[in-house]
Protein backbone atom coordinates (compact mmCIF):
# COMPACT_ATOMS: atom_id res chain seq x y z
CA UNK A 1 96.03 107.61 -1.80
CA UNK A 2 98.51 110.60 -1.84
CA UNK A 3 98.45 112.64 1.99
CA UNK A 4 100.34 115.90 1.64
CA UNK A 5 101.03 116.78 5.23
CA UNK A 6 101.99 120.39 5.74
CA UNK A 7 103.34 123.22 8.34
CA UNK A 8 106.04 125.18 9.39
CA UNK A 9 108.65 124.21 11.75
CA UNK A 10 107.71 123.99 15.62
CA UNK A 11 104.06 123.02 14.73
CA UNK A 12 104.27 119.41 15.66
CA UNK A 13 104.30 118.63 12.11
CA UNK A 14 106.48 115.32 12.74
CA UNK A 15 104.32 114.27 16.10
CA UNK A 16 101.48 113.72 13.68
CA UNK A 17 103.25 112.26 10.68
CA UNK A 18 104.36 109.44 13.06
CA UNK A 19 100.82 108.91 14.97
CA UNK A 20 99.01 108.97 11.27
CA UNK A 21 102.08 106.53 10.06
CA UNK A 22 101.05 103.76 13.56
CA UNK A 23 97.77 104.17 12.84
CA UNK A 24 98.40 102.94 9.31
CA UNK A 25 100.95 99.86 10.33
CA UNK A 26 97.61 97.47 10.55
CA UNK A 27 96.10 98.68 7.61
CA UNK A 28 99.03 97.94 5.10
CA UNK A 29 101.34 95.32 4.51
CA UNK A 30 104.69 97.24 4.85
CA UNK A 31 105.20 100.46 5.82
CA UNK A 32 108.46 102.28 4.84
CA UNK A 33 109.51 105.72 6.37
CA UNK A 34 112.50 107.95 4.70
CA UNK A 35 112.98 109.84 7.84
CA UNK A 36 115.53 112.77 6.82
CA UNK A 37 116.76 113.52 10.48
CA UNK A 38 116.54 110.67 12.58
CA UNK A 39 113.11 111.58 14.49
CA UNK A 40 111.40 108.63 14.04
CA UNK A 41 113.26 106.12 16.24
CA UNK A 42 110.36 106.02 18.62
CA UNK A 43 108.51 103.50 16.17
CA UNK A 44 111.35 101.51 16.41
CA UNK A 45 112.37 101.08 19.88
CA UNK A 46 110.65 99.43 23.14
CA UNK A 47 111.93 102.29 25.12
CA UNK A 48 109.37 104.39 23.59
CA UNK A 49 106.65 101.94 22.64
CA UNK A 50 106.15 98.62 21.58
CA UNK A 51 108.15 99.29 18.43
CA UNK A 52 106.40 98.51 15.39
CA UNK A 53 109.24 99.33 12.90
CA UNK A 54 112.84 97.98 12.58
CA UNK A 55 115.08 100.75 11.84
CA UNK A 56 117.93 100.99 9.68
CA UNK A 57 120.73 103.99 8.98
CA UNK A 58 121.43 104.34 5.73
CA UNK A 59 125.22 105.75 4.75
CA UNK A 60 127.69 105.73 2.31
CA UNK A 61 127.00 101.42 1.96
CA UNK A 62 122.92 101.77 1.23
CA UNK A 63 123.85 104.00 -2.04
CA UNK A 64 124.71 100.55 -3.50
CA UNK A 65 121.92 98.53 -2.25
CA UNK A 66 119.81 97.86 -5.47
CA UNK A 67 115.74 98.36 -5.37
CA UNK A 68 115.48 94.36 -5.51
CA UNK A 69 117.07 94.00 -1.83
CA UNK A 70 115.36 96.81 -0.58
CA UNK A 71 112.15 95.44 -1.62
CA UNK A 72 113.46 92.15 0.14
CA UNK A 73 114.35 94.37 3.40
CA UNK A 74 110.77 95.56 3.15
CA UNK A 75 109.16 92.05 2.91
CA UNK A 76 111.54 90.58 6.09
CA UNK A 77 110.81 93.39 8.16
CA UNK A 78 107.45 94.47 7.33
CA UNK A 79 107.69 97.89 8.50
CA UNK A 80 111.01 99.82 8.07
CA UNK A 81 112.53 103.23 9.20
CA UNK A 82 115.43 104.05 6.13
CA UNK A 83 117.11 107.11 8.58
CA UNK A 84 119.81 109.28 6.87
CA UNK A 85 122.92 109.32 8.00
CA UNK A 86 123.72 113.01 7.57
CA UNK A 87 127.34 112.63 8.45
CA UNK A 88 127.29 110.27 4.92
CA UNK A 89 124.63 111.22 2.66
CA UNK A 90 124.31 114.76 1.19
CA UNK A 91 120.65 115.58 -0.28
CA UNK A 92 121.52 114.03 -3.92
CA UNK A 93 122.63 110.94 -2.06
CA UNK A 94 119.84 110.55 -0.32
CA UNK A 95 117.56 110.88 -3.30
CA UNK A 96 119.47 108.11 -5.14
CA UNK A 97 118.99 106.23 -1.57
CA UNK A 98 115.29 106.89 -1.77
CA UNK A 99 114.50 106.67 -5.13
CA UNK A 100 115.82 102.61 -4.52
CA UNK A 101 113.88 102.47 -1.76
CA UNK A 102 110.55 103.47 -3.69
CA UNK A 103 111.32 101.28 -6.22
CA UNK A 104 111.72 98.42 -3.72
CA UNK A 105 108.67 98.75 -2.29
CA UNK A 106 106.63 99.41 -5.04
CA UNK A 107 107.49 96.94 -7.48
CA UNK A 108 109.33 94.41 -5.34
CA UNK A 109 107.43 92.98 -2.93
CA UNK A 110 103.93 91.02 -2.91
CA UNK A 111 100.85 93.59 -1.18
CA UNK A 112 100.21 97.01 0.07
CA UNK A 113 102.83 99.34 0.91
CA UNK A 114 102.69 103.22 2.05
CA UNK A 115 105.69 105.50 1.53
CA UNK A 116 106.67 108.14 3.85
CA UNK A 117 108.55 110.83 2.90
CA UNK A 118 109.96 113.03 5.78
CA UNK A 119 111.01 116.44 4.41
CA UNK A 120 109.55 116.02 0.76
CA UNK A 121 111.18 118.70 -0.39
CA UNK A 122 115.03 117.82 -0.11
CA UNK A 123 113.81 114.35 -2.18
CA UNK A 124 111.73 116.04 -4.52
CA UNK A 125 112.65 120.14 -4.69
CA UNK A 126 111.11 122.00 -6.85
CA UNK A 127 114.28 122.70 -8.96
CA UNK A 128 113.93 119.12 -10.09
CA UNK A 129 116.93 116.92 -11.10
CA UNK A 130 115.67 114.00 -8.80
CA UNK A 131 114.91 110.37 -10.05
CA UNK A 132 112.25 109.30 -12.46
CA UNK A 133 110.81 106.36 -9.46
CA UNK A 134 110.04 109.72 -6.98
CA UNK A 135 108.49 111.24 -9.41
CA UNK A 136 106.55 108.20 -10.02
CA UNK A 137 105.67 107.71 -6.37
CA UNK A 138 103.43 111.24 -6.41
CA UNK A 139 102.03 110.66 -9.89
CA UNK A 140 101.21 107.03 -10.52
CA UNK A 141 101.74 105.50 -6.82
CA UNK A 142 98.51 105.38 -5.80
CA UNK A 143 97.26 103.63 -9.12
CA UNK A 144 99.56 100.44 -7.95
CA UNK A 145 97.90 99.79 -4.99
CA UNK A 146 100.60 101.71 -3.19
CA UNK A 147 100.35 104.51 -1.04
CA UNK A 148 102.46 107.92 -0.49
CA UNK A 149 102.72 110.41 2.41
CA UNK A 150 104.52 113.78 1.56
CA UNK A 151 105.53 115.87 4.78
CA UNK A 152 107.11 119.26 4.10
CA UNK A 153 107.72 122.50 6.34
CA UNK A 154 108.28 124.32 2.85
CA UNK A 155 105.61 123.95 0.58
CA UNK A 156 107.06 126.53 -1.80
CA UNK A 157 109.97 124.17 -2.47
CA UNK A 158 108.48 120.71 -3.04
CA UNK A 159 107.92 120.03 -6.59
CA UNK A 160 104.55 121.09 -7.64
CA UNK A 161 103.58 117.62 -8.85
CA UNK A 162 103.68 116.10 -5.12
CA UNK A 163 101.06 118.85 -4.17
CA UNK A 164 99.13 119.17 -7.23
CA UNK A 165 98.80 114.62 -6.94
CA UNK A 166 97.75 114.57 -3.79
CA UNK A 167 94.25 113.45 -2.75
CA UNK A 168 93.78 114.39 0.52
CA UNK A 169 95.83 117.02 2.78
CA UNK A 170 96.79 117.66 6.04
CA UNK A 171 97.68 121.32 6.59
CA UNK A 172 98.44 123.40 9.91
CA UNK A 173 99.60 126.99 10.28
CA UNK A 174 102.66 128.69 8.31
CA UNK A 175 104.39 132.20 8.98
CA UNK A 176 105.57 132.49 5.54
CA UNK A 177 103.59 134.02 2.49
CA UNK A 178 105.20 131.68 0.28
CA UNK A 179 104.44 128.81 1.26
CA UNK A 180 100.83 130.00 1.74
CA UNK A 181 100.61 130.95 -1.36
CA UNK A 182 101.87 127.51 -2.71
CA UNK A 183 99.17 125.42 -0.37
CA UNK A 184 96.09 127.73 -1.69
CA UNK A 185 96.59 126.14 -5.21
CA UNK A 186 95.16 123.18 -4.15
CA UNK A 187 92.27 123.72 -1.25
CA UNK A 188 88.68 125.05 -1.47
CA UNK A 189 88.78 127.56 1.25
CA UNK A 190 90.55 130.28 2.22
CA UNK A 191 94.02 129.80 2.34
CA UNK A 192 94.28 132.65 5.42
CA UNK A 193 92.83 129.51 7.34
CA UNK A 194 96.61 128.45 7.31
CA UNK A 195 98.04 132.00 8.73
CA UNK A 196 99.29 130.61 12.77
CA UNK A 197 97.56 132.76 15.53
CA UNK A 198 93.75 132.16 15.46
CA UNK A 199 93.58 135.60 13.08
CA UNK A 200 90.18 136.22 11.72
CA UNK A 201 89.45 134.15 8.42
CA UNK A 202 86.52 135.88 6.26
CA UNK A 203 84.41 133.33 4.19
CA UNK A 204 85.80 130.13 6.58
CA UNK A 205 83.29 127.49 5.71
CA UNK A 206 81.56 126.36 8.94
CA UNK A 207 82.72 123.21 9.08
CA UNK A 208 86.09 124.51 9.58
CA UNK A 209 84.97 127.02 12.55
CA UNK A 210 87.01 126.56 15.98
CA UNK A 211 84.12 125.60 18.62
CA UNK A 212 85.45 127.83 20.87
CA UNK A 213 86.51 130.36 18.41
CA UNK A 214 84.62 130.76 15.54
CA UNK A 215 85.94 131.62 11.79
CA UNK A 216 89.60 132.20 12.85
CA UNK A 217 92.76 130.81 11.66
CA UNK A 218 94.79 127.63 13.13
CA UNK A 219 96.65 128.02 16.34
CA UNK A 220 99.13 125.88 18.56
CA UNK A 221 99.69 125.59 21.78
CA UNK A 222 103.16 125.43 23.73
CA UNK A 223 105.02 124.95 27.13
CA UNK A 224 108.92 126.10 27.61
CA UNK A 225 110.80 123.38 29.37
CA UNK A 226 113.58 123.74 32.20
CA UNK A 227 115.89 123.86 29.10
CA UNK A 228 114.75 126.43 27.27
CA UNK A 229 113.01 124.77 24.91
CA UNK A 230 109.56 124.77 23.56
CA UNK A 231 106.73 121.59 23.66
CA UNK A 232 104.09 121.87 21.43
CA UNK A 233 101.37 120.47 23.53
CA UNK A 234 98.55 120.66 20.92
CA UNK A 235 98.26 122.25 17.21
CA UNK A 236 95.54 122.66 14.73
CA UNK A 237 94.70 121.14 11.23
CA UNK A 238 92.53 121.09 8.41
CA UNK A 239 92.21 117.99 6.71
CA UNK A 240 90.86 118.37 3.26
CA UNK A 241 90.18 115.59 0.45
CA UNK A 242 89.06 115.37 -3.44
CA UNK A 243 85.88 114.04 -2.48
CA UNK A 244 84.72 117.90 -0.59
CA UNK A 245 85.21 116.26 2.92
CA UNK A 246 86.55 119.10 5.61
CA UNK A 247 87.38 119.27 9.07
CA UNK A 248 89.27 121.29 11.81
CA UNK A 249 91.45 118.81 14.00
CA UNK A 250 93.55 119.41 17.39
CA UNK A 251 96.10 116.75 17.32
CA UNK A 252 96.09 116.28 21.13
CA UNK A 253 92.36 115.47 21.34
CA UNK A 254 92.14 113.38 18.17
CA UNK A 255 95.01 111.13 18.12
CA UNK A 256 96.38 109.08 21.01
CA UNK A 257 99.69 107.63 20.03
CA UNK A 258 101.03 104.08 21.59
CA UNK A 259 104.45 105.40 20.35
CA UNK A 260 106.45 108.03 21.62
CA UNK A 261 108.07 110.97 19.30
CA UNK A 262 111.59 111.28 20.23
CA UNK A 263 112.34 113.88 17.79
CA UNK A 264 114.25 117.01 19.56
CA UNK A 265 113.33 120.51 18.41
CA UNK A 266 116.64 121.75 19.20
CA UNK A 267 118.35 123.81 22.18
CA UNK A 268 117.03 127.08 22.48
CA UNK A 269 120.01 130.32 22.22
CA UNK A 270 120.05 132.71 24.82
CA UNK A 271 120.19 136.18 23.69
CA UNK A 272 119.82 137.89 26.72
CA UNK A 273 115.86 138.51 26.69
């Protein structure tokens, strides 16, 4: 199976990448995350859970780790957090860094493996120029007996073969035309569905109606902390699949997480309003 998991930035877009990912640790033999920015630590540590995962930082000494001791990483740890180490690792080193990865755990070790890829679109843009085994992860993957999850805040920049491969999708609510425009190429409803605020959706099949709200678009919900910050508290979803299945999701009501998300959204800036 290929999951395309979509939204825009604040919609708590990696919350549920990482609850779908624990659910998932049981159900395959190794689970590998390429976690762009370092939010996924809280699969990894007893602090925040009884840590699944092991996690490792990958710099400047992982671009010469070949695919055959990733895949043996893989098979000692069983389920593995590959974090960037931004300070090391530009975007085309980290696609040489993933594209080992992949090729570890698809082809060197023994069972079932799902592949997450956090921010899909820095490892495969859609200017191209990235390695032939991520390509092969969103095309043939699934026909291994492996597995792929593609998480993007910027549909309109992932290559169009992720999207166009995937089976089933997970999509919340975007600001940006764009990257609307990009997601209605592959659903069977109306892509307004996917315009944030609970706006009015003409033609919204029922199934995808709000109980409380009828045929409107997907909405989040939000508390500002001491900081400044903002907490998404809940968010919205439509899960779609190749075989016609549909259905409007909150996150907070569906999905109870053993692990928490330690991912920060970032210190507000004070501009005086």
């Amino acid at each position: 199976m290929n999951l395309s998991l979509l939204a825009a930035s604040g919609w708590g877009k990696s919350w549920l990448t990482q609850t779908i990912t624990e659910r998932n640790f049981n159900r395959y033999d190794y689970v590998v995350v390429l976690d762009y920015k370092d939010e996924y630590r809280g699969l990894c540590s007893r602090k925040h859970g009884p840590a699944p995962a092991k996690h490792h930082l990958a710099g400047n000494v992982e671009r010469s780790v070949t695919p055959e001791q990733w895949g043996n990483a893989i098979e000692e740890n069983g389920h593995l957090v590959v974090a960037r180490y931004s300070k090391h690792l530009g975007n085309t080193e980290w696609r040489e860094v993933c594209a080992n990865i992949i090729t570890g755990g698809r082809h060197h070790v023994e069972g079932t493996t799902l592949i997450v890829v956090d921010e899909g679109h820095f490892v495969a843009p859609q200017s191209g120029g990235y390695p032939e085994p991520i390509e092969g992860l969103a095309t043939t993957g699934r026909g291994e007996g492996n597995s792929a999850m593609w998480v993007t805040q910027r549909p309109a920049s992932i290559d169009k073969q992720v999207l166009g491969n995937a089976t089933a999708r997970f999509i919340g609510g975007f600001e940006d035309h764009n990257d609307l425009s990009s997601a209605e190429e592959t659903l069977n409803y109306p892509a307004k569905a996917h315009s944030s605020g609970g706006q009015d959706v003409p033609g919204l099949p029922e199934a995808l109606h709000a109980p409380d709200a009828g045929a409107v678009s997907v909405r989040k919900w939000a508390e500002e902390l001491d900081d400044g910050t903002e907490l998404v508290t809940d968010s919205e979803w439509i899960y779609s699949d190749d075989s016609g299945a549909m259905k409007r999701i909150r996150s907070a009501e569906n999905y109870d997480p053993e692990c928490d998300h330690v991912g920060a959204s970032g210190m507000r800036i004070d501009v005086g309003v």
